[in-house]
PDB file of N, CA and C in Angstrom:
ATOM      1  N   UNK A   1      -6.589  15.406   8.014  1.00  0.00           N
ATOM      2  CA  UNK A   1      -7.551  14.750   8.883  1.00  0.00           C
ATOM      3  C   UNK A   1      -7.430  15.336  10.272  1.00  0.00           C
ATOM      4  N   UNK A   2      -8.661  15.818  10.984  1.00  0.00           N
ATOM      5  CA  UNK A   2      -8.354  16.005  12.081  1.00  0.00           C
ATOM      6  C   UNK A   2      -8.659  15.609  13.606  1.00  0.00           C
ATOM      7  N   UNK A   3      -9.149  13.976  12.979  1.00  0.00           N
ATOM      8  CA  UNK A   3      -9.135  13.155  13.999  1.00  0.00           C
ATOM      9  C   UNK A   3      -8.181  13.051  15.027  1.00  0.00           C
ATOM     10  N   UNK A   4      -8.461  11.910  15.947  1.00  0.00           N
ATOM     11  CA  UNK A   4      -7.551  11.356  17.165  1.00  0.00           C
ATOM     12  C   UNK A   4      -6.617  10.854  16.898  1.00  0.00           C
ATOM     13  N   UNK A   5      -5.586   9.956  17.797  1.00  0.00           N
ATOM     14  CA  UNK A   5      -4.549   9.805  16.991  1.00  0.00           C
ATOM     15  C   UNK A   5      -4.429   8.080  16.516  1.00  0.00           C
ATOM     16  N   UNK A   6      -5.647   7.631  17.347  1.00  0.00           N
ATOM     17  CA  UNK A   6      -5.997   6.165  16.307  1.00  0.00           C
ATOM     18  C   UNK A   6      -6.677   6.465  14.857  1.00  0.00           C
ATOM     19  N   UNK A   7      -7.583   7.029  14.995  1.00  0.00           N
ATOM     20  CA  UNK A   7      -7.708   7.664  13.382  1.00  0.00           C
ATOM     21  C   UNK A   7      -6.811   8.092  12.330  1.00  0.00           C
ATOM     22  N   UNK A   8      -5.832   9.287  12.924  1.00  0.00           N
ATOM     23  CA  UNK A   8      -4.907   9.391  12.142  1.00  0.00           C
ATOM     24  C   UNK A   8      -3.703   8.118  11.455  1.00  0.00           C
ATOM     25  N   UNK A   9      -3.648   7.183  13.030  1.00  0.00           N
ATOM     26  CA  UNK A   9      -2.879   6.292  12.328  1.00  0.00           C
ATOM     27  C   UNK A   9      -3.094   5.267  11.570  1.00  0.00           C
ATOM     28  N   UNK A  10      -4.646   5.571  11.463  1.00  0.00           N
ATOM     29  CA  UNK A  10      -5.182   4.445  10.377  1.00  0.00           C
ATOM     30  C   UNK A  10      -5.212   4.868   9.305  1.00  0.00           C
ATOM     31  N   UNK A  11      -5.454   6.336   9.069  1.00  0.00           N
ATOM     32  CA  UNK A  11      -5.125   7.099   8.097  1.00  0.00           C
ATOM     33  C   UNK A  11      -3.757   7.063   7.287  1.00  0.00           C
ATOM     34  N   UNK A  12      -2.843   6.808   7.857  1.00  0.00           N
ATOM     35  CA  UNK A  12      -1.293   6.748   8.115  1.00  0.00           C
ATOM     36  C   UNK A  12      -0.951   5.818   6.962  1.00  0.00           C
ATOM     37  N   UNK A  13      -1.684   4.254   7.355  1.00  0.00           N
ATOM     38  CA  UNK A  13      -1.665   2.968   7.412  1.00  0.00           C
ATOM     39  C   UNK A  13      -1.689   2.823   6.179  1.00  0.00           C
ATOM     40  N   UNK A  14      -3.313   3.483   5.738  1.00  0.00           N
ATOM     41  CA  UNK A  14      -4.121   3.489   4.510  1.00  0.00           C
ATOM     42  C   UNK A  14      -2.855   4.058   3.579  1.00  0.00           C
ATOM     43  N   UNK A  15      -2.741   5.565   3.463  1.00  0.00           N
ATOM     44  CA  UNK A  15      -1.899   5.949   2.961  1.00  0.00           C
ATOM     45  C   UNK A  15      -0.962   4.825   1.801  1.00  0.00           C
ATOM     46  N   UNK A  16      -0.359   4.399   3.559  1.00  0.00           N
ATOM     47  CA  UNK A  16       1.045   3.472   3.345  1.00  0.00           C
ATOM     48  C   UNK A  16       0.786   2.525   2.210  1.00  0.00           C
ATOM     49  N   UNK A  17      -0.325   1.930   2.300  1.00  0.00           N
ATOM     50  CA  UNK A  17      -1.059   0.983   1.444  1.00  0.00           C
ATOM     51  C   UNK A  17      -1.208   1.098  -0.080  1.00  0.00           C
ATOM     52  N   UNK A  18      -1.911   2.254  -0.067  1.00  0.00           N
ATOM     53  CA  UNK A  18      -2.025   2.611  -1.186  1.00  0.00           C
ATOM     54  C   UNK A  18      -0.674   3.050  -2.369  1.00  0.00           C
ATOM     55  N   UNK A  19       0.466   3.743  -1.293  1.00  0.00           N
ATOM     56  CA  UNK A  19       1.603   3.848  -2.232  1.00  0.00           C
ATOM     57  C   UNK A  19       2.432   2.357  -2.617  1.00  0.00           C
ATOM     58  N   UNK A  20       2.259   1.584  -1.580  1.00  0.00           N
ATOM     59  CA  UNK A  20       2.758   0.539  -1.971  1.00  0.00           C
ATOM     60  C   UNK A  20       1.856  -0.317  -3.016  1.00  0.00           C
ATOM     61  N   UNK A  21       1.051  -0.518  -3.373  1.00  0.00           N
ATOM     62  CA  UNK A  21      -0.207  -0.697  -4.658  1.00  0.00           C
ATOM     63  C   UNK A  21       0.481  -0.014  -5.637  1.00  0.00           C
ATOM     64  N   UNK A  22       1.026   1.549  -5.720  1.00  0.00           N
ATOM     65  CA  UNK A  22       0.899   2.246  -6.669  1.00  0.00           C
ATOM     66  C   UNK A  22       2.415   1.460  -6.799  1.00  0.00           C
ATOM     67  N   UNK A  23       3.039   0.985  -5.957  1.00  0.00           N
ATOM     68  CA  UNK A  23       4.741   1.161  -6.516  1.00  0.00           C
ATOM     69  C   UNK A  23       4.596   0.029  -7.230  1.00  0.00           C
ATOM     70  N   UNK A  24       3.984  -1.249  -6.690  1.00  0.00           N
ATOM     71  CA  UNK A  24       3.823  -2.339  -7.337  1.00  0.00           C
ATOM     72  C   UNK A  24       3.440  -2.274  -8.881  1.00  0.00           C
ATOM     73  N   UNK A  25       2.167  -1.178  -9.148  1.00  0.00           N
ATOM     74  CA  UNK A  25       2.099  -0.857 -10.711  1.00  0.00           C
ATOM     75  C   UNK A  25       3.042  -0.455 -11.364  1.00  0.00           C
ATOM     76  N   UNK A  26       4.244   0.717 -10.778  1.00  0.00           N
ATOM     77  CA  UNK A  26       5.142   1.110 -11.488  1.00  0.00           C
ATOM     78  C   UNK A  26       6.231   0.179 -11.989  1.00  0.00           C
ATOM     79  N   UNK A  27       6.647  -0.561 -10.489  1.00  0.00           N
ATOM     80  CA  UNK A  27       7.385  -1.930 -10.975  1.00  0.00           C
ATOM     81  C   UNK A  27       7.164  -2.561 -12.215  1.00  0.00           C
ATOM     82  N   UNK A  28       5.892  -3.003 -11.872  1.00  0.00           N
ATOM     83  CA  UNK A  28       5.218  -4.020 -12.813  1.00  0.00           C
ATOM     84  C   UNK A  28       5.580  -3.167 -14.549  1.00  0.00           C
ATOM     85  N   UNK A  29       5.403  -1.928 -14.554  1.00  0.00           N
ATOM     86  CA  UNK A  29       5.883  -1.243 -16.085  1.00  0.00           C
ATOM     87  C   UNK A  29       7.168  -1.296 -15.936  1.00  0.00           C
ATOM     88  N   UNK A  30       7.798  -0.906 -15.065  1.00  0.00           N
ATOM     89  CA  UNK A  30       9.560  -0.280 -15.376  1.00  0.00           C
ATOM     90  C   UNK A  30      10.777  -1.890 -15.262  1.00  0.00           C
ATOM     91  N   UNK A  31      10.180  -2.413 -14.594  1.00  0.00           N
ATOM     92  CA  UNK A  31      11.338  -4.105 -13.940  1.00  0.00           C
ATOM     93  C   UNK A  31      12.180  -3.983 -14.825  1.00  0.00           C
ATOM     94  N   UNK A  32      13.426  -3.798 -14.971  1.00  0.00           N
ATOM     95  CA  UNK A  32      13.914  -3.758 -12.769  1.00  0.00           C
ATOM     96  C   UNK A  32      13.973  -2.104 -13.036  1.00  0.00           C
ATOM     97  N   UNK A  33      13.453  -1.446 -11.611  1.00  0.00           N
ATOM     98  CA  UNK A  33      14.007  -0.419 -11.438  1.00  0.00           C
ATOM     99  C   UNK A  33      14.466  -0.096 -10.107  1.00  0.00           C
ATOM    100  N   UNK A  34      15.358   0.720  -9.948  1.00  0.00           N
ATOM    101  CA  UNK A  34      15.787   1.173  -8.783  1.00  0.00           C
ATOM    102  C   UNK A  34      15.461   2.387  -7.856  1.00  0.00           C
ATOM    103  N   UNK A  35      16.185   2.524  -6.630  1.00  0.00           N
ATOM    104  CA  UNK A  35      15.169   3.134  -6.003  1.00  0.00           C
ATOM    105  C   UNK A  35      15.138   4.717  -6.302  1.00  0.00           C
ATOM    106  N   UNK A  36      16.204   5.127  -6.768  1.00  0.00           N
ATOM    107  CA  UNK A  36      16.452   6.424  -7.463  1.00  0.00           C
ATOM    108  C   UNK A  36      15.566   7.030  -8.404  1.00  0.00           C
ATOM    109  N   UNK A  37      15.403   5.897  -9.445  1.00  0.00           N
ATOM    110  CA  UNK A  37      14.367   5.906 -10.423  1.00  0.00           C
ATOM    111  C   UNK A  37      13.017   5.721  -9.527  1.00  0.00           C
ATOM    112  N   UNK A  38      12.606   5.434  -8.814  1.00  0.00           N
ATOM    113  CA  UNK A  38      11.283   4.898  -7.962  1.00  0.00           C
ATOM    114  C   UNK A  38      11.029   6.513  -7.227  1.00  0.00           C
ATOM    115  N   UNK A  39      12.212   7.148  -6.777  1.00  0.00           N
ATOM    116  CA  UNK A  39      12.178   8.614  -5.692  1.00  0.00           C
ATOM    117  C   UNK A  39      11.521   9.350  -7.152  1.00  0.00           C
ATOM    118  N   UNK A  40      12.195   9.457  -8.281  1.00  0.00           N
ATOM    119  CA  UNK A  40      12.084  10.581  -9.008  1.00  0.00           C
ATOM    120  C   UNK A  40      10.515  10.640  -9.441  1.00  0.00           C
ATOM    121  N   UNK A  41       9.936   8.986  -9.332  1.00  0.00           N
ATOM    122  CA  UNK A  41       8.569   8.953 -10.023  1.00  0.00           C
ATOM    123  C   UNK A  41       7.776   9.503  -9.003  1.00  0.00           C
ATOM    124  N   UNK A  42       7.811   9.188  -7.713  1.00  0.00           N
ATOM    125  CA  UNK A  42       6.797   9.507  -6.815  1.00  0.00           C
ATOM    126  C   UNK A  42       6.828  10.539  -5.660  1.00  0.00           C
ATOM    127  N   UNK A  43       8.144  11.191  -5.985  1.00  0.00           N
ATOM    128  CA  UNK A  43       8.724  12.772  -5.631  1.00  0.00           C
ATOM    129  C   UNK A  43       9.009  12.288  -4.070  1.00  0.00           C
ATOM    130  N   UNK A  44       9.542  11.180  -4.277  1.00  0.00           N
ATOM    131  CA  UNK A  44      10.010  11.311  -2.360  1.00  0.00           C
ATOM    132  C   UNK A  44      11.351  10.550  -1.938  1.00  0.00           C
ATOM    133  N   UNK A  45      11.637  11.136  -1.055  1.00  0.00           N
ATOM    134  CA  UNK A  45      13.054  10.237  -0.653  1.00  0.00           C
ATOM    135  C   UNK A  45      13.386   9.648  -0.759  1.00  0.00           C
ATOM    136  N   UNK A  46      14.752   9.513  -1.016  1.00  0.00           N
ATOM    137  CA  UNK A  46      15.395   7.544  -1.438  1.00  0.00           C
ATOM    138  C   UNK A  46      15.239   6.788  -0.051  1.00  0.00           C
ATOM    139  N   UNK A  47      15.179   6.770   1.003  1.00  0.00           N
ATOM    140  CA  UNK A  47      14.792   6.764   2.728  1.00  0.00           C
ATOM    141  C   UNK A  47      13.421   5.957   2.286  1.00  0.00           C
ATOM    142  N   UNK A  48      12.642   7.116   2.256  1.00  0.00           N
ATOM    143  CA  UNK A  48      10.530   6.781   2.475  1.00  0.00           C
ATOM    144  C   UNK A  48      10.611   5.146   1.409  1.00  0.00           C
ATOM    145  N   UNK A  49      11.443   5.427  -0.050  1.00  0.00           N
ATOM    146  CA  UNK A  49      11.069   4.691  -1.015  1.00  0.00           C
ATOM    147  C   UNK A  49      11.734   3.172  -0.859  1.00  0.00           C
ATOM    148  N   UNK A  50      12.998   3.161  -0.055  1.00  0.00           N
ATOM    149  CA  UNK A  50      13.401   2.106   0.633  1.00  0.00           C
ATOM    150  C   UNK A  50      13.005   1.118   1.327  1.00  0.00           C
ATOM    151  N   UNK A  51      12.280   1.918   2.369  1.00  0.00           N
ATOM    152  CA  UNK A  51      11.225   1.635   3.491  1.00  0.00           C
ATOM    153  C   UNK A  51      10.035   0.907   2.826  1.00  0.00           C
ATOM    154  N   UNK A  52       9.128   1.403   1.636  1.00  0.00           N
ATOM    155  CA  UNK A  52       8.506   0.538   0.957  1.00  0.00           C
ATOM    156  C   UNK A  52       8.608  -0.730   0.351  1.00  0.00           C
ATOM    157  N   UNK A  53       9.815  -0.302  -0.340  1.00  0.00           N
ATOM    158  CA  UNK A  53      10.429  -1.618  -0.773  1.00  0.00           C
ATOM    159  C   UNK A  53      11.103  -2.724   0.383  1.00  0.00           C
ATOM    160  N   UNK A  54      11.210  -2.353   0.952  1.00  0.00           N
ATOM    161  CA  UNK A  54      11.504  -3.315   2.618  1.00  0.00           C
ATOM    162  C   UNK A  54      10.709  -4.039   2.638  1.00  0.00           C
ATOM    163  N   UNK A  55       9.084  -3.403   2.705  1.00  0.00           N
ATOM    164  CA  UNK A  55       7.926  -4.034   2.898  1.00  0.00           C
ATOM    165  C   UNK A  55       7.178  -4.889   1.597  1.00  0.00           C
ATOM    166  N   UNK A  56       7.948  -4.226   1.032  1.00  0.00           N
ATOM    167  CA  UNK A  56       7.160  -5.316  -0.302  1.00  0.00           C
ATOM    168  C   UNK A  56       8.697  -6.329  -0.441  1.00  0.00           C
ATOM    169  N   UNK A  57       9.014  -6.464  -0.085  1.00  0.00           N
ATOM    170  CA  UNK A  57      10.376  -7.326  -0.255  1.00  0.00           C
ATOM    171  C   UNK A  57      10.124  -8.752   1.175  1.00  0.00           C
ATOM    172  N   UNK A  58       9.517  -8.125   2.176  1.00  0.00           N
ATOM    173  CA  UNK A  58       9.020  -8.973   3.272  1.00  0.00           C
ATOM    174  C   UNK A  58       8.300  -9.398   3.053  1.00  0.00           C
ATOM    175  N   UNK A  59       6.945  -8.989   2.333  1.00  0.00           N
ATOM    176  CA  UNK A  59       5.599  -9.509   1.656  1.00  0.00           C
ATOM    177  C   UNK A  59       5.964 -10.424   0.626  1.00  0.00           C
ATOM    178  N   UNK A  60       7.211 -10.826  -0.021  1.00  0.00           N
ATOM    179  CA  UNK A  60       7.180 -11.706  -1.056  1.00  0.00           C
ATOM    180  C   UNK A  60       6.725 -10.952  -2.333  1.00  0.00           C
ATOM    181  N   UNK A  61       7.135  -9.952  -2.552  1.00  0.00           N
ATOM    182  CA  UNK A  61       6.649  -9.150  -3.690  1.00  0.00           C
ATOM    183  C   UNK A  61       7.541  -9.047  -4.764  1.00  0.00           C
ATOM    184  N   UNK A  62       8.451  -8.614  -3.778  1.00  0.00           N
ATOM    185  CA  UNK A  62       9.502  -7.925  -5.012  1.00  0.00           C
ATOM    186  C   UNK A  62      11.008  -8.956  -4.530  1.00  0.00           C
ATOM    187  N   UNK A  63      12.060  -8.793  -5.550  1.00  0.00           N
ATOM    188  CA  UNK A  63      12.997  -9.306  -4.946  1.00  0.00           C
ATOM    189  C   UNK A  63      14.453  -7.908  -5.542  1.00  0.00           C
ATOM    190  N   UNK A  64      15.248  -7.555  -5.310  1.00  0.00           N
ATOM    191  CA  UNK A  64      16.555  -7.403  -5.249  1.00  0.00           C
ATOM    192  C   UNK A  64      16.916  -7.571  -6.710  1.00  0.00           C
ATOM    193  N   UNK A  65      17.379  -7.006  -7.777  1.00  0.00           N
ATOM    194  CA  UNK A  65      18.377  -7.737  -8.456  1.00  0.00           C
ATOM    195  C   UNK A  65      19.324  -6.262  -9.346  1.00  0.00           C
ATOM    196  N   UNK A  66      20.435  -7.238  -9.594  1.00  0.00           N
ATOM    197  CA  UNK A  66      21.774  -5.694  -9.836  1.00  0.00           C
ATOM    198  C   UNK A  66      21.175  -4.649 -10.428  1.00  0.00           C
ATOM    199  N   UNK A  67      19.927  -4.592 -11.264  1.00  0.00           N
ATOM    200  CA  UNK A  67      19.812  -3.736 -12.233  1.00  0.00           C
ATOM    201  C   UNK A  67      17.923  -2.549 -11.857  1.00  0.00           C
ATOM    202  N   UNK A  68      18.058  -3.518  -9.996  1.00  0.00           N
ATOM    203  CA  UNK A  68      17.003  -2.905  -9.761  1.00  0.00           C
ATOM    204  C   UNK A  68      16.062  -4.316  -9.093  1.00  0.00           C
ATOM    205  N   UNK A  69      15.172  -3.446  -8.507  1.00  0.00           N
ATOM    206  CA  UNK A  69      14.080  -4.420  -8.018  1.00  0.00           C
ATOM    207  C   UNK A  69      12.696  -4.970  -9.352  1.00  0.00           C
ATOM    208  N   UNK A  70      12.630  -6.410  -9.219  1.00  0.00           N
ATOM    209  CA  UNK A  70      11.944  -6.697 -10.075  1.00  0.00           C
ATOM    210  C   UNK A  70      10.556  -8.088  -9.040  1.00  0.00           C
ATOM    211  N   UNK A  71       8.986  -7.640  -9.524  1.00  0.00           N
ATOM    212  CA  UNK A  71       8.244  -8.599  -9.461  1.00  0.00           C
ATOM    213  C   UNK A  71       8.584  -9.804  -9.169  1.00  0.00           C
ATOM    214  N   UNK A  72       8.165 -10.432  -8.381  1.00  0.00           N
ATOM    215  CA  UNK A  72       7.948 -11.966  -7.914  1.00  0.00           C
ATOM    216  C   UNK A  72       6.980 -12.410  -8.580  1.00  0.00           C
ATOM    217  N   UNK A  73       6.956 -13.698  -9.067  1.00  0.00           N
ATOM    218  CA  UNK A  73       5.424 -14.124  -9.590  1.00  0.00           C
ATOM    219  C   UNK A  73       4.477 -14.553  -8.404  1.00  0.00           C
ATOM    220  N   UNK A  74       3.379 -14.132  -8.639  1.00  0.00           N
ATOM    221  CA  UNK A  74       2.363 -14.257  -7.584  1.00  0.00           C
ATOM    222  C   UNK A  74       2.130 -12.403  -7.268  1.00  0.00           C
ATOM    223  N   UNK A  75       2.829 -11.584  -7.671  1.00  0.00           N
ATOM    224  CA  UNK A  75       2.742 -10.632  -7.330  1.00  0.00           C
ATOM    225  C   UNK A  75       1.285  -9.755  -7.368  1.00  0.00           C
ATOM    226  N   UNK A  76       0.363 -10.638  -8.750  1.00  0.00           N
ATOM    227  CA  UNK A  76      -1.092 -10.024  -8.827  1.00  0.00           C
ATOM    228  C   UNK A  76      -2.010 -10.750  -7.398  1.00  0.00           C
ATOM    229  N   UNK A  77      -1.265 -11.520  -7.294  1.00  0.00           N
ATOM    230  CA  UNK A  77      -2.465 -12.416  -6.151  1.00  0.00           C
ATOM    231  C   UNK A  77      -2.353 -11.149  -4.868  1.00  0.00           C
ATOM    232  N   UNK A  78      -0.947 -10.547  -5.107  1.00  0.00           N
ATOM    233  CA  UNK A  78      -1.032 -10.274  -3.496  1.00  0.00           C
ATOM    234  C   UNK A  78      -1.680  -8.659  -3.725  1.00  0.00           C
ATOM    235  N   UNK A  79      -2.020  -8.544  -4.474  1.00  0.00           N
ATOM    236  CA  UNK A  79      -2.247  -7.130  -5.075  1.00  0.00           C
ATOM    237  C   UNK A  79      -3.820  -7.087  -4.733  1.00  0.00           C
ATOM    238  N   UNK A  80      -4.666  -8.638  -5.381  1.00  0.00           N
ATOM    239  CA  UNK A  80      -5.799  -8.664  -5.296  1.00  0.00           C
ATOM    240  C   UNK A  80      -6.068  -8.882  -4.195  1.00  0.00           C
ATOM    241  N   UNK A  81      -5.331  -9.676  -2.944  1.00  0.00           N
ATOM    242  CA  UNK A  81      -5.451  -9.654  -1.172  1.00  0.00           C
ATOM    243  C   UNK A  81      -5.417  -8.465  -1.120  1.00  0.00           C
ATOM    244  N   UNK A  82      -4.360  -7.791  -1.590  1.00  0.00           N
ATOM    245  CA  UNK A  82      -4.755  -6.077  -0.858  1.00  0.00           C
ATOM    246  C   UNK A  82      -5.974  -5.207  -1.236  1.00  0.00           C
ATOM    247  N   UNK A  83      -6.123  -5.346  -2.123  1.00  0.00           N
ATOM    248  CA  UNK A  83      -7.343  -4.922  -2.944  1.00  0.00           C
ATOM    249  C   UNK A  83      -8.601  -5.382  -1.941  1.00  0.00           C
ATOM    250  N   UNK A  84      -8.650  -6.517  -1.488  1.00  0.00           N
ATOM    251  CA  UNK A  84     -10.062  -7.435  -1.034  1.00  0.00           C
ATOM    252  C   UNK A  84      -9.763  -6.888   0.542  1.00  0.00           C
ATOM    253  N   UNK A  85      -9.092  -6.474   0.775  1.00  0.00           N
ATOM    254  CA  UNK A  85      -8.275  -6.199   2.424  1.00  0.00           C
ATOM    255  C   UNK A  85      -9.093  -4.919   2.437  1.00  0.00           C
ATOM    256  N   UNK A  86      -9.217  -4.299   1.279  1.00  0.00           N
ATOM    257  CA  UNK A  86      -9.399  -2.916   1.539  1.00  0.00           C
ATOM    258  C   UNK A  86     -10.871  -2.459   1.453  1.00  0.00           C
ATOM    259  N   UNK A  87     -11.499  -4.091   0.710  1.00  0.00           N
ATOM    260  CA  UNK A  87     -12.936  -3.728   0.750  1.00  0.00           C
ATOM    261  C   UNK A  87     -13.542  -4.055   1.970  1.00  0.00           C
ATOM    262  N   UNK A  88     -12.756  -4.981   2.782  1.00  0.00           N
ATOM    263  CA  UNK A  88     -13.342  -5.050   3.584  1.00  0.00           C
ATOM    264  C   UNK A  88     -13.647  -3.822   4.988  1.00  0.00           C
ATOM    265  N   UNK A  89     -12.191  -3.623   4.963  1.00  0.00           N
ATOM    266  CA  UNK A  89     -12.083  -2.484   6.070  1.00  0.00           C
ATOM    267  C   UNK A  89     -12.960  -1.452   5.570  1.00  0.00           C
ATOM    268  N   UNK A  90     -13.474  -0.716   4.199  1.00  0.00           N
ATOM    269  CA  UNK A  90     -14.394   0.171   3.579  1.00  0.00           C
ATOM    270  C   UNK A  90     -15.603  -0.571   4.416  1.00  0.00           C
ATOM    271  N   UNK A  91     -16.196  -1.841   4.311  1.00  0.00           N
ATOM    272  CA  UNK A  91     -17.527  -2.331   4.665  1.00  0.00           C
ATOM    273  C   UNK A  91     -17.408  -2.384   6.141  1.00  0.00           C
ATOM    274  N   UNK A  92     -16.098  -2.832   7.094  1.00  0.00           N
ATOM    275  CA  UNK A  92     -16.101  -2.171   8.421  1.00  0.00           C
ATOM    276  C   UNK A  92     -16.994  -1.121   8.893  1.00  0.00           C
ATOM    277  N   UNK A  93     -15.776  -0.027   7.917  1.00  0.00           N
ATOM    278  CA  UNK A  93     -16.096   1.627   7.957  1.00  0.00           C
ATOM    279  C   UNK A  93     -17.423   2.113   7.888  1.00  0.00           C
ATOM    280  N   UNK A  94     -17.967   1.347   6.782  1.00  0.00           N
ATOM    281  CA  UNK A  94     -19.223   1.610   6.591  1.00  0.00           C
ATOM    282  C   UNK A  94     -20.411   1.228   7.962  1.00  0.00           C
ATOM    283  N   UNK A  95     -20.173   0.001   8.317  1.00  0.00           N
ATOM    284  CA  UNK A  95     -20.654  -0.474   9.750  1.00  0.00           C
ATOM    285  C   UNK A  95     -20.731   0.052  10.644  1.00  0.00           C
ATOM    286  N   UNK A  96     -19.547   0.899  10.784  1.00  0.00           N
ATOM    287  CA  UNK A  96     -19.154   1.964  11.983  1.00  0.00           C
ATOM    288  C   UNK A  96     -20.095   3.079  11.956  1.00  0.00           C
ATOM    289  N   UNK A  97     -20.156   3.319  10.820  1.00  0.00           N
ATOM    290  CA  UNK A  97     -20.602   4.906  10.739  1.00  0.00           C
ATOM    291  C   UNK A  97     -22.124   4.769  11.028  1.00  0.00           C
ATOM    292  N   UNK A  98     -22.417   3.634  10.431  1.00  0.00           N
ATOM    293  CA  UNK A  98     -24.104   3.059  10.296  1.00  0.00           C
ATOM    294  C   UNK A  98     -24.512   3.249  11.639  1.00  0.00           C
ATOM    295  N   UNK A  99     -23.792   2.295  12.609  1.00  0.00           N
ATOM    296  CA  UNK A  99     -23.752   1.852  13.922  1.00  0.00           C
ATOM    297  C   UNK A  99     -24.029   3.209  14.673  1.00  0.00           C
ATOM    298  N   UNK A 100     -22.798   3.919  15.027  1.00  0.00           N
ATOM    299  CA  UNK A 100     -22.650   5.021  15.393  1.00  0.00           C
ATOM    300  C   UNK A 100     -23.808   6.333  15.189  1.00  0.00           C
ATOM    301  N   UNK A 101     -23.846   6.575  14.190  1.00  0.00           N
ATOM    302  CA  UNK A 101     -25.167   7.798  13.947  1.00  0.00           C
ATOM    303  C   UNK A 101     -26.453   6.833  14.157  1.00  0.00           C
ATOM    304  N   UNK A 102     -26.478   6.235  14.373  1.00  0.00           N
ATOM    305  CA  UNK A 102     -28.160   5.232  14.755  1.00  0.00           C
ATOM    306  C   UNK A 102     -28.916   5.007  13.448  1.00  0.00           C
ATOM    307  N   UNK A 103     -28.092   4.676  12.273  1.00  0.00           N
ATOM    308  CA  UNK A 103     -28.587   4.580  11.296  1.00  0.00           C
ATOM    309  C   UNK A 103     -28.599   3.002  11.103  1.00  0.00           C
ATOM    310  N   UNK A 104     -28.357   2.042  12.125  1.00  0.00           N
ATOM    311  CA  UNK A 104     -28.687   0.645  12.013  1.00  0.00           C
ATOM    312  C   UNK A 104     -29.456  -0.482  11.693  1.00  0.00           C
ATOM    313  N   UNK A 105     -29.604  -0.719  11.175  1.00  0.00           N
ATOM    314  CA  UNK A 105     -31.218  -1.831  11.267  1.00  0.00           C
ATOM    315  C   UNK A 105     -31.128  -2.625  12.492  1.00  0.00           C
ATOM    316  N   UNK A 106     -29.917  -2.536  13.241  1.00  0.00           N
ATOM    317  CA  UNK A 106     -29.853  -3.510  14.616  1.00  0.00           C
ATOM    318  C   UNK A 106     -31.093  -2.884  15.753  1.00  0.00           C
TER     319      UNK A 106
END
């Protein structure tokens, strides 16, 4: 992307979003897995993959346990908030762009 650097960091954001969606699916097949097993699936650092799981561990997602991180129940609800989170910011986006090139009905 070679936007500004609010663009990029929304770009950033998105990203972030989306791998955490994807880790939640993998969870959801592998429970419990750990983060070793989590680096090897999605080719990235035991660090980056930590850091995710931080955040899905703060979100009420996932919890901790000896044999690996495993699903919280409620875990589809928060999947479908993210999901609905994301249509909205798309229909934002879409607003913006409308707005912007004078393609408005305003």
């Amino acid at each position: 992307m070679t936007g500004g650097k609010i663009s990029r960091q929304v770009e950033k954001e998105v990203d972030q979003l989306y791998l955490m969606l994807k880790m939640v699916r993998v969870i959801q097949k592998n429970q419990p897995i750990g983060i070793i097993k989590l680096s090897e699936i999605f080719e990235l650092p035991n660090h980056k993959v930590r850091y995710i799981l931080r955040l899905l561990e703060n979100d009420g997602v996932i919890s901790p346990s000896a044999n690996g991180c495993m699903l919280n129940i409620g875990y589809d609800e928060y999947v479908q908030q993210q999901l609905s989170a994301l249509h909205d910011i798309k229909n934002k986006i879409n607003d913006i762009e409308k707005d912007i090139s004078g393609n408005s009905s305003s």
